[in-house]
Structures are given as C-alpha cells and as structure tokens.
C-alpha atoms as a PDB file:
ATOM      1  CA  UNK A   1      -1.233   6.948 -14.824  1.00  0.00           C
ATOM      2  CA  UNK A   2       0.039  10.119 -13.255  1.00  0.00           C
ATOM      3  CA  UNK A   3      -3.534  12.244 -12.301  1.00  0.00           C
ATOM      4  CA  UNK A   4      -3.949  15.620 -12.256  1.00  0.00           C
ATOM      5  CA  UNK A   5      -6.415  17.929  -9.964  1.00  0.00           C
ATOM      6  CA  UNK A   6      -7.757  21.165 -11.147  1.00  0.00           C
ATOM      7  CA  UNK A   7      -5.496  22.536  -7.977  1.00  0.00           C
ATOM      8  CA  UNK A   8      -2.474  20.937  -9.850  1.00  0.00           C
ATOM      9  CA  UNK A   9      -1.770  18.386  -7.027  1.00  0.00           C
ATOM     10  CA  UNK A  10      -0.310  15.378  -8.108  1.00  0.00           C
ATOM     11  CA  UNK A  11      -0.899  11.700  -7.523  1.00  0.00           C
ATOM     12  CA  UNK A  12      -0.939   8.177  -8.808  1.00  0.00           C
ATOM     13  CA  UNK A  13      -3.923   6.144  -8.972  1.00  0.00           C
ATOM     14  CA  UNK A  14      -4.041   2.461  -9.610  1.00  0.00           C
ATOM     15  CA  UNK A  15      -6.498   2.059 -12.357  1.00  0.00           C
ATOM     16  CA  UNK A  16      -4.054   0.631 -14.414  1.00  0.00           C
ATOM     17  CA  UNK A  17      -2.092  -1.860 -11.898  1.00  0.00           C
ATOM     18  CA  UNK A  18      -5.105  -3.525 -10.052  1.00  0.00           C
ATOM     19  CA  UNK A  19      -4.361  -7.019  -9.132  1.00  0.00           C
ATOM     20  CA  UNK A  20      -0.681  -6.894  -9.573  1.00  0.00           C
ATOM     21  CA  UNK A  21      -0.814  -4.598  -7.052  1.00  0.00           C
ATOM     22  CA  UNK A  22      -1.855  -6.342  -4.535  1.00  0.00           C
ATOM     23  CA  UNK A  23      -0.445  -9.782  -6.111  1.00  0.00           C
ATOM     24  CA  UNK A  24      -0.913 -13.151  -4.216  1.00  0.00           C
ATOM     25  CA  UNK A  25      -2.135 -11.635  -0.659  1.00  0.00           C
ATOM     26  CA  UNK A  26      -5.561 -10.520  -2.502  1.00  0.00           C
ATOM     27  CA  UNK A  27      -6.225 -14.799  -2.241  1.00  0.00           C
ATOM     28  CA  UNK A  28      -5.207 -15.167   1.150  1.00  0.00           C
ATOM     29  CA  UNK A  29      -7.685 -15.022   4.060  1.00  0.00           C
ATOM     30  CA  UNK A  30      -6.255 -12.241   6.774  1.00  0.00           C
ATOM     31  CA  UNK A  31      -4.787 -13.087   9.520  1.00  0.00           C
ATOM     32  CA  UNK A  32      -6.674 -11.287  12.256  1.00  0.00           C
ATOM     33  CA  UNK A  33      -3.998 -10.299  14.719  1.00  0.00           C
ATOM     34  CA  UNK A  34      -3.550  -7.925  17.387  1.00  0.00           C
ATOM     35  CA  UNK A  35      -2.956  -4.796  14.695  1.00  0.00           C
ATOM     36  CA  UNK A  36      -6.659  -5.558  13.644  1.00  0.00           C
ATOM     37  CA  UNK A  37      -8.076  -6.206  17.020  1.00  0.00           C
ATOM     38  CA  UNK A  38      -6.482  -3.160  18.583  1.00  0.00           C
ATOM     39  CA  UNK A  39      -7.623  -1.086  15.489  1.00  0.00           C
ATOM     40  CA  UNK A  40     -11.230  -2.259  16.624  1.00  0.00           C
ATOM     41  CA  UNK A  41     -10.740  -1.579  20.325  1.00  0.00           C
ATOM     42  CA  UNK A  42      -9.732   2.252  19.070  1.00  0.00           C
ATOM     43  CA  UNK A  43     -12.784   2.499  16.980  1.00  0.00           C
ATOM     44  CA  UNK A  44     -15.086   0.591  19.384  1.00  0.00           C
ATOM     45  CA  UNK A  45     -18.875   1.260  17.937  1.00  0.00           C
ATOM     46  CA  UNK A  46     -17.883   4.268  16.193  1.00  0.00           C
ATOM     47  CA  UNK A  47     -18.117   4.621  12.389  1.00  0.00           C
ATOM     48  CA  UNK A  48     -14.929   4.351  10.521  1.00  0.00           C
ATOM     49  CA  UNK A  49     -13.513   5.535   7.076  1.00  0.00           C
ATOM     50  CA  UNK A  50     -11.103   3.923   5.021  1.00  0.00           C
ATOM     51  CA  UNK A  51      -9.456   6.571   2.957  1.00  0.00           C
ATOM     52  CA  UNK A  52      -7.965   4.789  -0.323  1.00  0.00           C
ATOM     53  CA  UNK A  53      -8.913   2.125   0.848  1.00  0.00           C
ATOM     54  CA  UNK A  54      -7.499  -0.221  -2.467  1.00  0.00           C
ATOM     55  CA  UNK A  55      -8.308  -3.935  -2.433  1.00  0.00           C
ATOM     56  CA  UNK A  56     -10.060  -3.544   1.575  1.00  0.00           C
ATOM     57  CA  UNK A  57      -6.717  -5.107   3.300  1.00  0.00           C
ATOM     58  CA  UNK A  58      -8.272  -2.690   6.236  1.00  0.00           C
ATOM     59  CA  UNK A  59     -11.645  -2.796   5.398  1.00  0.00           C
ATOM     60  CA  UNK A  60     -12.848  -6.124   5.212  1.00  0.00           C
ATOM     61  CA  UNK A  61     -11.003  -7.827   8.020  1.00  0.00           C
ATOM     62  CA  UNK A  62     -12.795  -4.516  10.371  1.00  0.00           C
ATOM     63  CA  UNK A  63     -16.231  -5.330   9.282  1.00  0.00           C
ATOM     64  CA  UNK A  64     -15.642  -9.316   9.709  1.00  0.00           C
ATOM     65  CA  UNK A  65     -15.078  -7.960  13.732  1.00  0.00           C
ATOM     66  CA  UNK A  66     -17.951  -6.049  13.934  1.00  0.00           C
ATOM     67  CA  UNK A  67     -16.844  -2.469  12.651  1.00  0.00           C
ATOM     68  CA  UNK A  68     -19.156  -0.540  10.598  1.00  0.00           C
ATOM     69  CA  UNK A  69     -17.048   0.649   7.679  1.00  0.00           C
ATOM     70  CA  UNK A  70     -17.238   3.391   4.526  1.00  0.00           C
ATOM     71  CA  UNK A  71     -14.572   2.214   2.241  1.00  0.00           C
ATOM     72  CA  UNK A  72     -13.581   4.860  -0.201  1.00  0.00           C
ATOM     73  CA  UNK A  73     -11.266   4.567  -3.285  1.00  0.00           C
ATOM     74  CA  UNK A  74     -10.876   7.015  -6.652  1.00  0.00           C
ATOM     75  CA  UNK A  75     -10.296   3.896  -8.338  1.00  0.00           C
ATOM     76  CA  UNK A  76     -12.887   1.521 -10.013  1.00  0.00           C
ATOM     77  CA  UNK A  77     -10.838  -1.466 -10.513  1.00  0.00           C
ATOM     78  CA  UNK A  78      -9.509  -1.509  -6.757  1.00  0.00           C
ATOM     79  CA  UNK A  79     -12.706  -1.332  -5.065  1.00  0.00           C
ATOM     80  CA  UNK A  80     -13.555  -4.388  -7.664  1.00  0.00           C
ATOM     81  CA  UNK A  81     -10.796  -6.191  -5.773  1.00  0.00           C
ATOM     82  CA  UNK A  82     -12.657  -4.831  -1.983  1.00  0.00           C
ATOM     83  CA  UNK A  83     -15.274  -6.639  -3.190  1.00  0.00           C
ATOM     84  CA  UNK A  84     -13.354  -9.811  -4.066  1.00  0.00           C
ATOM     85  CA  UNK A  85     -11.520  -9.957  -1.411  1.00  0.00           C
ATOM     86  CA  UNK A  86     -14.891  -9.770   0.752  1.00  0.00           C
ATOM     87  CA  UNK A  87     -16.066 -13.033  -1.210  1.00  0.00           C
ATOM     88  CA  UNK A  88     -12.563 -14.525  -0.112  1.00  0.00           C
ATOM     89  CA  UNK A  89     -13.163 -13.507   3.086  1.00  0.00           C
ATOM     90  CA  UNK A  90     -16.607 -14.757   3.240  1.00  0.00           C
ATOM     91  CA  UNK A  91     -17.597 -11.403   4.434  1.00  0.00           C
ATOM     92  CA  UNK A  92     -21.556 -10.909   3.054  1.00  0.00           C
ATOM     93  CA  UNK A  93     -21.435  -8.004   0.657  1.00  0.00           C
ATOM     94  CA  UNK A  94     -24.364  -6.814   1.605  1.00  0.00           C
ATOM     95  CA  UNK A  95     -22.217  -4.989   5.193  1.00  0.00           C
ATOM     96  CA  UNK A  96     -20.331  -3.234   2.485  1.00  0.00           C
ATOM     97  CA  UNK A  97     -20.736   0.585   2.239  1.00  0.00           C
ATOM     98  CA  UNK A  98     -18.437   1.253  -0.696  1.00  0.00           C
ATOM     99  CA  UNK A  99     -18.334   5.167  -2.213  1.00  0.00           C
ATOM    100  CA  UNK A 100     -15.896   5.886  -4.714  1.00  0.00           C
ATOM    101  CA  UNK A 101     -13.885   9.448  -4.651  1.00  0.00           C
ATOM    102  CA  UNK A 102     -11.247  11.417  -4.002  1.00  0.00           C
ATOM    103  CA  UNK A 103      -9.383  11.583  -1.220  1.00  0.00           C
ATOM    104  CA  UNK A 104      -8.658  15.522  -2.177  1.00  0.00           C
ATOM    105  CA  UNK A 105     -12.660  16.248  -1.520  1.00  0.00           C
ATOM    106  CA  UNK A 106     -14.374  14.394   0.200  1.00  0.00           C
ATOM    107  CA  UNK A 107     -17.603  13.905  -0.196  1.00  0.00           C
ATOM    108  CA  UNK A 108     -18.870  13.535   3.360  1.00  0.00           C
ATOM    109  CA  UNK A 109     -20.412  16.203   5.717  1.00  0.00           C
ATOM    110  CA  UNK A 110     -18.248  17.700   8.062  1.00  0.00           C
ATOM    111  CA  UNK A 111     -18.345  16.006  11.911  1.00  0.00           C
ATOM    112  CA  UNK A 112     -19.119  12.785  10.387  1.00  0.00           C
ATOM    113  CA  UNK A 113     -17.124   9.617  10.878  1.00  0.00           C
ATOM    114  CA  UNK A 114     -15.930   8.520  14.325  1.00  0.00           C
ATOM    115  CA  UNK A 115     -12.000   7.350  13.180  1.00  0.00           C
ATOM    116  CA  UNK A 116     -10.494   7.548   9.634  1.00  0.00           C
ATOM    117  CA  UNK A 117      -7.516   5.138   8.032  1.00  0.00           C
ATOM    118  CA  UNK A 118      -5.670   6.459   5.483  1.00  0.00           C
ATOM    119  CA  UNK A 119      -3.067   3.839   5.030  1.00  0.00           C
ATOM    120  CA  UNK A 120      -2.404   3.749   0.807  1.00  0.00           C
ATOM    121  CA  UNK A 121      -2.412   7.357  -0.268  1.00  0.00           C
ATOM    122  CA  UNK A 122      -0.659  10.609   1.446  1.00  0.00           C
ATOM    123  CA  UNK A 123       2.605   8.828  -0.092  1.00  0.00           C
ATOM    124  CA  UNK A 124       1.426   9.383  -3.148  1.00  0.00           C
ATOM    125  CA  UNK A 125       0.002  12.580  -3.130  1.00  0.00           C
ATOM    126  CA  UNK A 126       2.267  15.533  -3.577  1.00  0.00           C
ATOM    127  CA  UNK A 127       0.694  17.915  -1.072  1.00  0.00           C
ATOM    128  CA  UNK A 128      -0.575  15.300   1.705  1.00  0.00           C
ATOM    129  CA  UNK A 129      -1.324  18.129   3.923  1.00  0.00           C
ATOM    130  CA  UNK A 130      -4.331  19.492   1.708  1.00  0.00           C
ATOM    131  CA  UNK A 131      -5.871  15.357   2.507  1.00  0.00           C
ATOM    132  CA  UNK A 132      -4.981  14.946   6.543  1.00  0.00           C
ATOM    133  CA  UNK A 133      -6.741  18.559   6.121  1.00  0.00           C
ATOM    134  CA  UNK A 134      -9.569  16.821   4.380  1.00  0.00           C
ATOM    135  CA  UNK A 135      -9.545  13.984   7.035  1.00  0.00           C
ATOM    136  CA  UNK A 136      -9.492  16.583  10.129  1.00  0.00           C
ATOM    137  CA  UNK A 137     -12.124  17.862   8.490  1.00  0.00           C
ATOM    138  CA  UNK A 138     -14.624  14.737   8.245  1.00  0.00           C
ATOM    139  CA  UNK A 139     -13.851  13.964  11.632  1.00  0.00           C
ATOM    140  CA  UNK A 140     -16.358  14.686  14.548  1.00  0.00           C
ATOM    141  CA  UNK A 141     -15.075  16.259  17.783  1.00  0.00           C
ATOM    142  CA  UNK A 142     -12.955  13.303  19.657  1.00  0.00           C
ATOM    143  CA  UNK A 143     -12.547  11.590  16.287  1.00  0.00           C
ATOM    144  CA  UNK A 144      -9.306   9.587  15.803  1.00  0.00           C
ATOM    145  CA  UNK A 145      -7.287   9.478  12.870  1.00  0.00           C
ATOM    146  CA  UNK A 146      -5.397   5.945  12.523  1.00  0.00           C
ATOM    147  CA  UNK A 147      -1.753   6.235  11.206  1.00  0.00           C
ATOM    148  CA  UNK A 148       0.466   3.533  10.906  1.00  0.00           C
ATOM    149  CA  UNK A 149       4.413   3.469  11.041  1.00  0.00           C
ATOM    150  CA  UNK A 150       5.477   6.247   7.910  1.00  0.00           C
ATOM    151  CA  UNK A 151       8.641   7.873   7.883  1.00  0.00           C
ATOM    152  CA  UNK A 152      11.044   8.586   5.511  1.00  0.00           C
ATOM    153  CA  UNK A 153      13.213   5.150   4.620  1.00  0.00           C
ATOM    154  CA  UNK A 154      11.232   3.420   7.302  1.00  0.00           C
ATOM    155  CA  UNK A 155      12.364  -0.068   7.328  1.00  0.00           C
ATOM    156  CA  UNK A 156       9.423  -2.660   8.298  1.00  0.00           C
ATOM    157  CA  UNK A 157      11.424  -6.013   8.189  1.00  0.00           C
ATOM    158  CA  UNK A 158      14.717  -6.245   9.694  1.00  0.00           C
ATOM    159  CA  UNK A 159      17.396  -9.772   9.504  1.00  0.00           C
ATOM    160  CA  UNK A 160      18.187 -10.425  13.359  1.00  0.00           C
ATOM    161  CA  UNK A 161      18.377 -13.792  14.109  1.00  0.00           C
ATOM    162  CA  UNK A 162      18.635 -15.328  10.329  1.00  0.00           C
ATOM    163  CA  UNK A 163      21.286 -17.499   9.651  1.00  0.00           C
ATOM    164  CA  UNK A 164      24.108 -16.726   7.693  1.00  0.00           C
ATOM    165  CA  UNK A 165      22.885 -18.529   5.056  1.00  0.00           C
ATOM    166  CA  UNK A 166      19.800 -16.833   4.863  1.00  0.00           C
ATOM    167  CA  UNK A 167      21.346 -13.594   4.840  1.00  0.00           C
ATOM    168  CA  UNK A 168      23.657 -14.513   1.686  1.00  0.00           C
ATOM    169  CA  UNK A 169      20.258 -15.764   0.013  1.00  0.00           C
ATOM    170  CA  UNK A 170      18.598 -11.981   0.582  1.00  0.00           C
ATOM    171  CA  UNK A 171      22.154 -10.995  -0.646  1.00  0.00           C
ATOM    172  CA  UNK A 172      21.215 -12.695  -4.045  1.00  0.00           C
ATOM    173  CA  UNK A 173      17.351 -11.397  -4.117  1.00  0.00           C
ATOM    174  CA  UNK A 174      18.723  -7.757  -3.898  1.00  0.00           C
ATOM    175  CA  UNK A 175      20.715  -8.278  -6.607  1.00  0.00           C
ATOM    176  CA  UNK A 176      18.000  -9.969  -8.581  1.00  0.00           C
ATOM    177  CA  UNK A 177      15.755  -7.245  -7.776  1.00  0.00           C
ATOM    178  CA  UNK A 178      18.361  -4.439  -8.980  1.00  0.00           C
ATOM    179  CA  UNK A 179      19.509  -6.228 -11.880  1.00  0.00           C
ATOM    180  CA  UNK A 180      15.937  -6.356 -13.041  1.00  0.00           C
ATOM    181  CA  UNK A 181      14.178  -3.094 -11.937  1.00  0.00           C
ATOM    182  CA  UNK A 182      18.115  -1.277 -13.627  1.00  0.00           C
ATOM    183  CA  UNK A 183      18.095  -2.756 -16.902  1.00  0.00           C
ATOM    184  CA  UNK A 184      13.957  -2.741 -17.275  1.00  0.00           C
ATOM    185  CA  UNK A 185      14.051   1.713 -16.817  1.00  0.00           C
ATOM    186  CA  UNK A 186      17.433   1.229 -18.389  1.00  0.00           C
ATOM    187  CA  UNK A 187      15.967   0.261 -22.007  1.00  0.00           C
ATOM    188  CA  UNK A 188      12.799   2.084 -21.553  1.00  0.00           C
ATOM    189  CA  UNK A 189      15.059   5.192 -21.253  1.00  0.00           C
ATOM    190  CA  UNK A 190      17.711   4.584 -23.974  1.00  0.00           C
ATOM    191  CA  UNK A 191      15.111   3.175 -26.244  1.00  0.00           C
ATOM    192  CA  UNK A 192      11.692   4.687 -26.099  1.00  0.00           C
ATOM    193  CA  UNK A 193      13.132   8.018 -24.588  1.00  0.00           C
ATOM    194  CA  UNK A 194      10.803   7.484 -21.426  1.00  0.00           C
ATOM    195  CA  UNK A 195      11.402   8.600 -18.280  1.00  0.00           C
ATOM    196  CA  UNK A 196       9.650   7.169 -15.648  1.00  0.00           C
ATOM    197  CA  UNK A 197       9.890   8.552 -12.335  1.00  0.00           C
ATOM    198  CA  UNK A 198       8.619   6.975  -9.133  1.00  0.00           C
ATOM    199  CA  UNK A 199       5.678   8.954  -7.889  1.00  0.00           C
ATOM    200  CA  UNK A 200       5.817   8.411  -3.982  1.00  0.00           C
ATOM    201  CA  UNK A 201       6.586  11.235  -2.528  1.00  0.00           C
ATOM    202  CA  UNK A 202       8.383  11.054   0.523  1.00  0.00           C
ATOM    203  CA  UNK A 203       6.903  12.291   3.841  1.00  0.00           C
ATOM    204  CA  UNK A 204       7.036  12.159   7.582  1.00  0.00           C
ATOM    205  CA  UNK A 205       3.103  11.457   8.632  1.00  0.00           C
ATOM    206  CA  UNK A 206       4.270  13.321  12.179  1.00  0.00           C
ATOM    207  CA  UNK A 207       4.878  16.205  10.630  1.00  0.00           C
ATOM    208  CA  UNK A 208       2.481  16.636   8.593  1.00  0.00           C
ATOM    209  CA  UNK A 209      -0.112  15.772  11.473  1.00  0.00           C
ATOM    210  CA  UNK A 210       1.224  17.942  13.861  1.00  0.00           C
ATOM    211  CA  UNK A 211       0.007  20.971  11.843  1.00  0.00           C
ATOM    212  CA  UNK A 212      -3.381  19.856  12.807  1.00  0.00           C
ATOM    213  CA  UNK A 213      -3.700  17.539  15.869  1.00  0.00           C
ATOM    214  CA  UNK A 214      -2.909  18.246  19.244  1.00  0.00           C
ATOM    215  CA  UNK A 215      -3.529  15.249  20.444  1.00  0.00           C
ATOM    216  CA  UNK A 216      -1.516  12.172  19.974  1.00  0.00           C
ATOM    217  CA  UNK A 217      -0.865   8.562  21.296  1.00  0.00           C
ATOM    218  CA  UNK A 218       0.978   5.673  20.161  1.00  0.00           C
ATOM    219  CA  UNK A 219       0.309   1.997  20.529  1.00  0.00           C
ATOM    220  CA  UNK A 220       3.454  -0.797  19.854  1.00  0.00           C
ATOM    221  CA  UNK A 221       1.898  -3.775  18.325  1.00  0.00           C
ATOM    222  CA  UNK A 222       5.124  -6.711  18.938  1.00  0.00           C
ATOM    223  CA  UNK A 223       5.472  -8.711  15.259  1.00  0.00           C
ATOM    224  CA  UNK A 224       8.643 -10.668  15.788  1.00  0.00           C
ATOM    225  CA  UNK A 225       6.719 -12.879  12.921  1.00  0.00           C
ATOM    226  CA  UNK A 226       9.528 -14.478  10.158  1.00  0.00           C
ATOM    227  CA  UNK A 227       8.304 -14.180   6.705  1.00  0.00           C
ATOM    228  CA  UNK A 228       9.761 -15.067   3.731  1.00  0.00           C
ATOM    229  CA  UNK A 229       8.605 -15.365   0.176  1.00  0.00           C
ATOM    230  CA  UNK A 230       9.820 -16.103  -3.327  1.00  0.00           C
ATOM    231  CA  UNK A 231      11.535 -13.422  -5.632  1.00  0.00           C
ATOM    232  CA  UNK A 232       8.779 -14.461  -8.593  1.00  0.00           C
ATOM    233  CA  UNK A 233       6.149 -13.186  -5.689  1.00  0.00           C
ATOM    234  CA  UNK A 234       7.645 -10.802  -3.966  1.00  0.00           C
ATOM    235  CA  UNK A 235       8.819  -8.611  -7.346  1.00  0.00           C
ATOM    236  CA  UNK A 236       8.560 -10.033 -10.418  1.00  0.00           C
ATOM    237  CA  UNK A 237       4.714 -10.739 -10.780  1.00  0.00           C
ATOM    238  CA  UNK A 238       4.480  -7.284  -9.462  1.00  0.00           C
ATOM    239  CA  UNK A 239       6.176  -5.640 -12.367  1.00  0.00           C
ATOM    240  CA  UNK A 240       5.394  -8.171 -14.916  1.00  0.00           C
ATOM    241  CA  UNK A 241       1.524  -6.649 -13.929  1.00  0.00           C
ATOM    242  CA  UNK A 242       3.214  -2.740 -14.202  1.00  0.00           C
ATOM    243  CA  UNK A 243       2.427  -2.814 -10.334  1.00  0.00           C
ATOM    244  CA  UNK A 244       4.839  -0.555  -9.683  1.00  0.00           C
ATOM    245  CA  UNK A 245       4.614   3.810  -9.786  1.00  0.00           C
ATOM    246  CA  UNK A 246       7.582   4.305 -11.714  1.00  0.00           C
ATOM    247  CA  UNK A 247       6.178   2.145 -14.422  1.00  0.00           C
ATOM    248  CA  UNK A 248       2.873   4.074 -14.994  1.00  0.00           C
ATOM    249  CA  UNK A 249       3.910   6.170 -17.652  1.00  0.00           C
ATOM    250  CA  UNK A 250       5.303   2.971 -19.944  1.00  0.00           C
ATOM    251  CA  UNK A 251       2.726   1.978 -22.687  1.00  0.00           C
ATOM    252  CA  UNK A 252       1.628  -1.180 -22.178  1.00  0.00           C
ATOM    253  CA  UNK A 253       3.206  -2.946 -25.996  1.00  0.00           C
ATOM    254  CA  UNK A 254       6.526  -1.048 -24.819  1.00  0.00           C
ATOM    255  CA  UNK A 255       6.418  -2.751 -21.369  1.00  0.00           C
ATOM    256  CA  UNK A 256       5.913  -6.462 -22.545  1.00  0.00           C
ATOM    257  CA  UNK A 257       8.639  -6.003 -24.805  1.00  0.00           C
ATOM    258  CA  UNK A 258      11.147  -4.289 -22.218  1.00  0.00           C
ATOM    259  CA  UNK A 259       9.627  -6.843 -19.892  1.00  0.00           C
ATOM    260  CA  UNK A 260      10.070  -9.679 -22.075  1.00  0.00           C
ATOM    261  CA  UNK A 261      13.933  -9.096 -23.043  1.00  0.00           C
ATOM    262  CA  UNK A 262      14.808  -7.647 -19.561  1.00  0.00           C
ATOM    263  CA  UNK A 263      13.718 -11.701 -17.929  1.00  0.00           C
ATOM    264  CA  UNK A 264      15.949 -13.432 -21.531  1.00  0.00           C
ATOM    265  CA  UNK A 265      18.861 -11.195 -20.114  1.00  0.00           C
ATOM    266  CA  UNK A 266      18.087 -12.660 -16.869  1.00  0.00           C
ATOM    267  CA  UNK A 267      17.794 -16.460 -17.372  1.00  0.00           C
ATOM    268  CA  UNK A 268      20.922 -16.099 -19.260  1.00  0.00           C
ATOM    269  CA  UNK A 269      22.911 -14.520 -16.516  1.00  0.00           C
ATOM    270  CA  UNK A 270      21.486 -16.381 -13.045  1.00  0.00           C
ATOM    271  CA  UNK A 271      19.750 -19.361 -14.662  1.00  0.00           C
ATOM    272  CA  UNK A 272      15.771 -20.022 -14.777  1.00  0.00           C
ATOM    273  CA  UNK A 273      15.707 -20.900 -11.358  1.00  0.00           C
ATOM    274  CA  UNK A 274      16.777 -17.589  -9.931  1.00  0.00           C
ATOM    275  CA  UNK A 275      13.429 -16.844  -9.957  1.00  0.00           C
ATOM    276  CA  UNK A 276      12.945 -19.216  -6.689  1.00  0.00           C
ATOM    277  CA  UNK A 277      15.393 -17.242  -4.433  1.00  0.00           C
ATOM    278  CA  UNK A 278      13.864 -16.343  -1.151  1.00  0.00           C
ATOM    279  CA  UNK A 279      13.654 -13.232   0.371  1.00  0.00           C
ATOM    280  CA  UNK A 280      13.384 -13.700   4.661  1.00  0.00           C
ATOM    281  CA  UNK A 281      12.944 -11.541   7.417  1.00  0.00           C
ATOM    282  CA  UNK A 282      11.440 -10.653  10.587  1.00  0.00           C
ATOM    283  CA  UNK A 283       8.691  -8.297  10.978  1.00  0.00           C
ATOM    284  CA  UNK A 284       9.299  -4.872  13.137  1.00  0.00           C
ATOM    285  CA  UNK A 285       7.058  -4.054  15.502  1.00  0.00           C
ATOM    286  CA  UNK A 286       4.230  -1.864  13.858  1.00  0.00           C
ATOM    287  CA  UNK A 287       3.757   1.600  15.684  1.00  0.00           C
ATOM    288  CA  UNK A 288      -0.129   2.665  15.764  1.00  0.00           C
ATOM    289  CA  UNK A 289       0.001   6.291  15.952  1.00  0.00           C
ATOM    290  CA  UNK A 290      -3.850   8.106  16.753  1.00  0.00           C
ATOM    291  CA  UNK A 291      -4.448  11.592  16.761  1.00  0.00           C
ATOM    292  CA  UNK A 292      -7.540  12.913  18.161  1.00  0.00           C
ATOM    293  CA  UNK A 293      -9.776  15.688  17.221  1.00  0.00           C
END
C-alpha cells in the first residue's frame, strides 16, 4: 500500500507482497560470488548497514563471510523472510542484529556505521535525496556508501550469444508478459474504476549522490553468467502474489477475480503450456559504485 510521511514523501512498502516478492530465490542458498566477496573486502571489519534491507539477499550472505551487519526494514513481514532466509542459509540467528524503521529517519546516532547498502528503496521513494541525506548522515568520517548499477532504463541482462531460437522464445515471454500485465490493469480500470500506478520512481543514483559525496570509485564485477527461468517464475507467481507496485492499490477479492479471468483469457489464447516458456539471458557486468565520506 502506497505510505505516507508526515513530510508528504511518498513510498511503497511491501507489507502486503512479502514472499511473492521475492518468489522462488527466498529457497535458494546464495551463491557467494565475487559481488559478495568484493562487498566484504570494501567493508573489511567495519560495521555495515543494510538500508531496506527486505528478505536479507545482502544481509545474510555478508554475515555468513564474517561481516557484522544491522539489517533494517519498515516492514514486518520482510524482515520475517531475513530471518527465513538465515535458517535457509544456515546462518545462526543469534549474529542477527535486526531493527525495524524507516529509511526517512533513521534511528542511529550520527558517525555510526562504517559502510551502508541501500539496494531496495531510493526507487521507491519519491524524494531519494532526503534518504542518501539520511545515509551521509549515519556514516562516520571515511564511511562508504555501497551503490549498485541504477540508472534510468538500466538494462541488467542483455541476449549476445543466444541462439536464434532462444531469442524467438524471449520473443514469446514478452508477449506473454504484456498480454497479461495489459489486460490484468486493463479490467481493473474499466471495471472497478482503479487506477493503479507503478510507484518506482525513476532516478539516476549519480546524481543524486553527487549532491553529497565527493568522493567516488567504481569497481566492474564480470557476470557473463546465462540464466534463464520459466515465465510461471519469472512473472506470473509474482503477480498472482500482488508482488508487483502497480498492483498495491487493488483489493485483494478484486485481484483474484481480475487475476483469475485475466489467466482463462490466457489458456484460451496460447494454450496451458505457455506458462513453461523460458525467458534467457546473459548477465551484464554489475558496476559497484562507493562513495566515501
């Protein structure tokens, strides 16, 4: 649901969308690669925070190499999920230092933490400024603030090297994925006189840190790592669970029903098994950005 501060700065929180946010990966021990290892080498013995830090993708994989960690969230039910994903993990729960907040005020002294992620929230905030000035604030002198690859229409998968065949087959999963995110907003509109409206507010991080941070320095992490994944897993769990922004203002009777005759429409156009189409790619390279206090 869309939130509201007193300062009239909007956001979404994910109260409502919980697991089908994060959707099969929540189940699925982390792969520690490089991204994590060179997160650690930036944060060496130093004390991190992990703004919105939602089901601990960040978190937990940190504190299984050593990191000390304060995982902060605003929302109950996704800091539930930290801590399932720490059982998952087999990371002892007892290492966790969980606080929940919001990343608009936060509660920590000034000078205090040593590095800060902020990975899952200045997209949806509608003033992202007023957090990285909550997150320079927090940090002691020489602190880093970890940013990831966030520009506006950034593309993080790309289709070099698939075969034509594979390409045709993300054809159809684009066209499964419009067919049923159109129609679903389509009859929510037309019907129930709703309209949604996808709260992620697009930003460029750079800019945005620039206003505070001198410093800066960016690390290439090489992916070149194919993935692929079904359109059921990729999408449609996802917003059969309302995992998505735009659908936080549907009622939850109104969305099983949209839902519900939005997927009849579908089996009767491409068939039950559409649902199987694969989506594949190739990873970008992920660009580590770290501005220092």
């Amino acid at each position: 649901m869309m939130k509201d501060d007193s300062a009239k700065i909007k956001y979404i929180g994910y109260e409502d969308i919980g697991e089908s946010y994060s959707g099969d990966s929540l189940f699925k021990k982390t792969n520690i690669d490089e991204k994590y290892m060179k997160i650690r080498d930036i944060i060496g013995d130093g004390l991190l925070l992990d703004l919105a830090c939602g089901d601990g993708i960040y978190s937990v994989p940190l504190i299984k190499l050593g990191v000390k960690v304060i995982s902060m969230d605003i929302s109950d039910k996704m800091l539930s999920l930290l801590y399932k994903r720490a059982k998952i993990e087999e990371v002892d729960t007892s290492n966790l230092l969980v606080c929940r907040a919001n990343a608009l005020n936060i509660p920590l002294i000034d000078n205090s933490v040593d590095a800060v992620i902020a990975s899952g929230v200045l997209h949806l905030i509608s003033k992202p400024e007023v957090v990285v000035k909550e997150i320079y604030r927090v940090l002691k002198k020489g602190g880093k603030y970890i940013a990831f690859q966030d520009k506006p229409n950034a593309k993080y998968v790309n289709e070099n090297g698939l075969t034509e065949e594979e390409k045709a087959e993300n054809r159809k999963y684009f066209e499964l994925l419009n067919f049923v995110h159109k129609r679903y907003f389509e009859i929510v509109k037309n019907k129930y006189n709703i309209s949604s409206t996808r709260y992620s507010w697009a930003f460029d991080r750079e800019k945005v840190c620039d206003q505070f941070f001198d410093n800066k320095q960016i690390y290439t992490i090489s992916a070149n790592l194919k993935v692929s994944d079904t359109f059921k897993n990729l999408f449609l769990n996802r917003m059969n669970g309302k995992g998505f922004s735009d659908q936080s203002d549907v009622p939850e009777n109104i969305h099983k029903e949209v839902f519900h005759k939005v997927m009849s429409e579908f089996t009767d156009k491409f068939g039950a098994s559409a649902v199987d189409t694969v989506f594949t790619g190739y990873k970008n390279d992920i660009e580590i950005s770290v501005y220092s206090k």
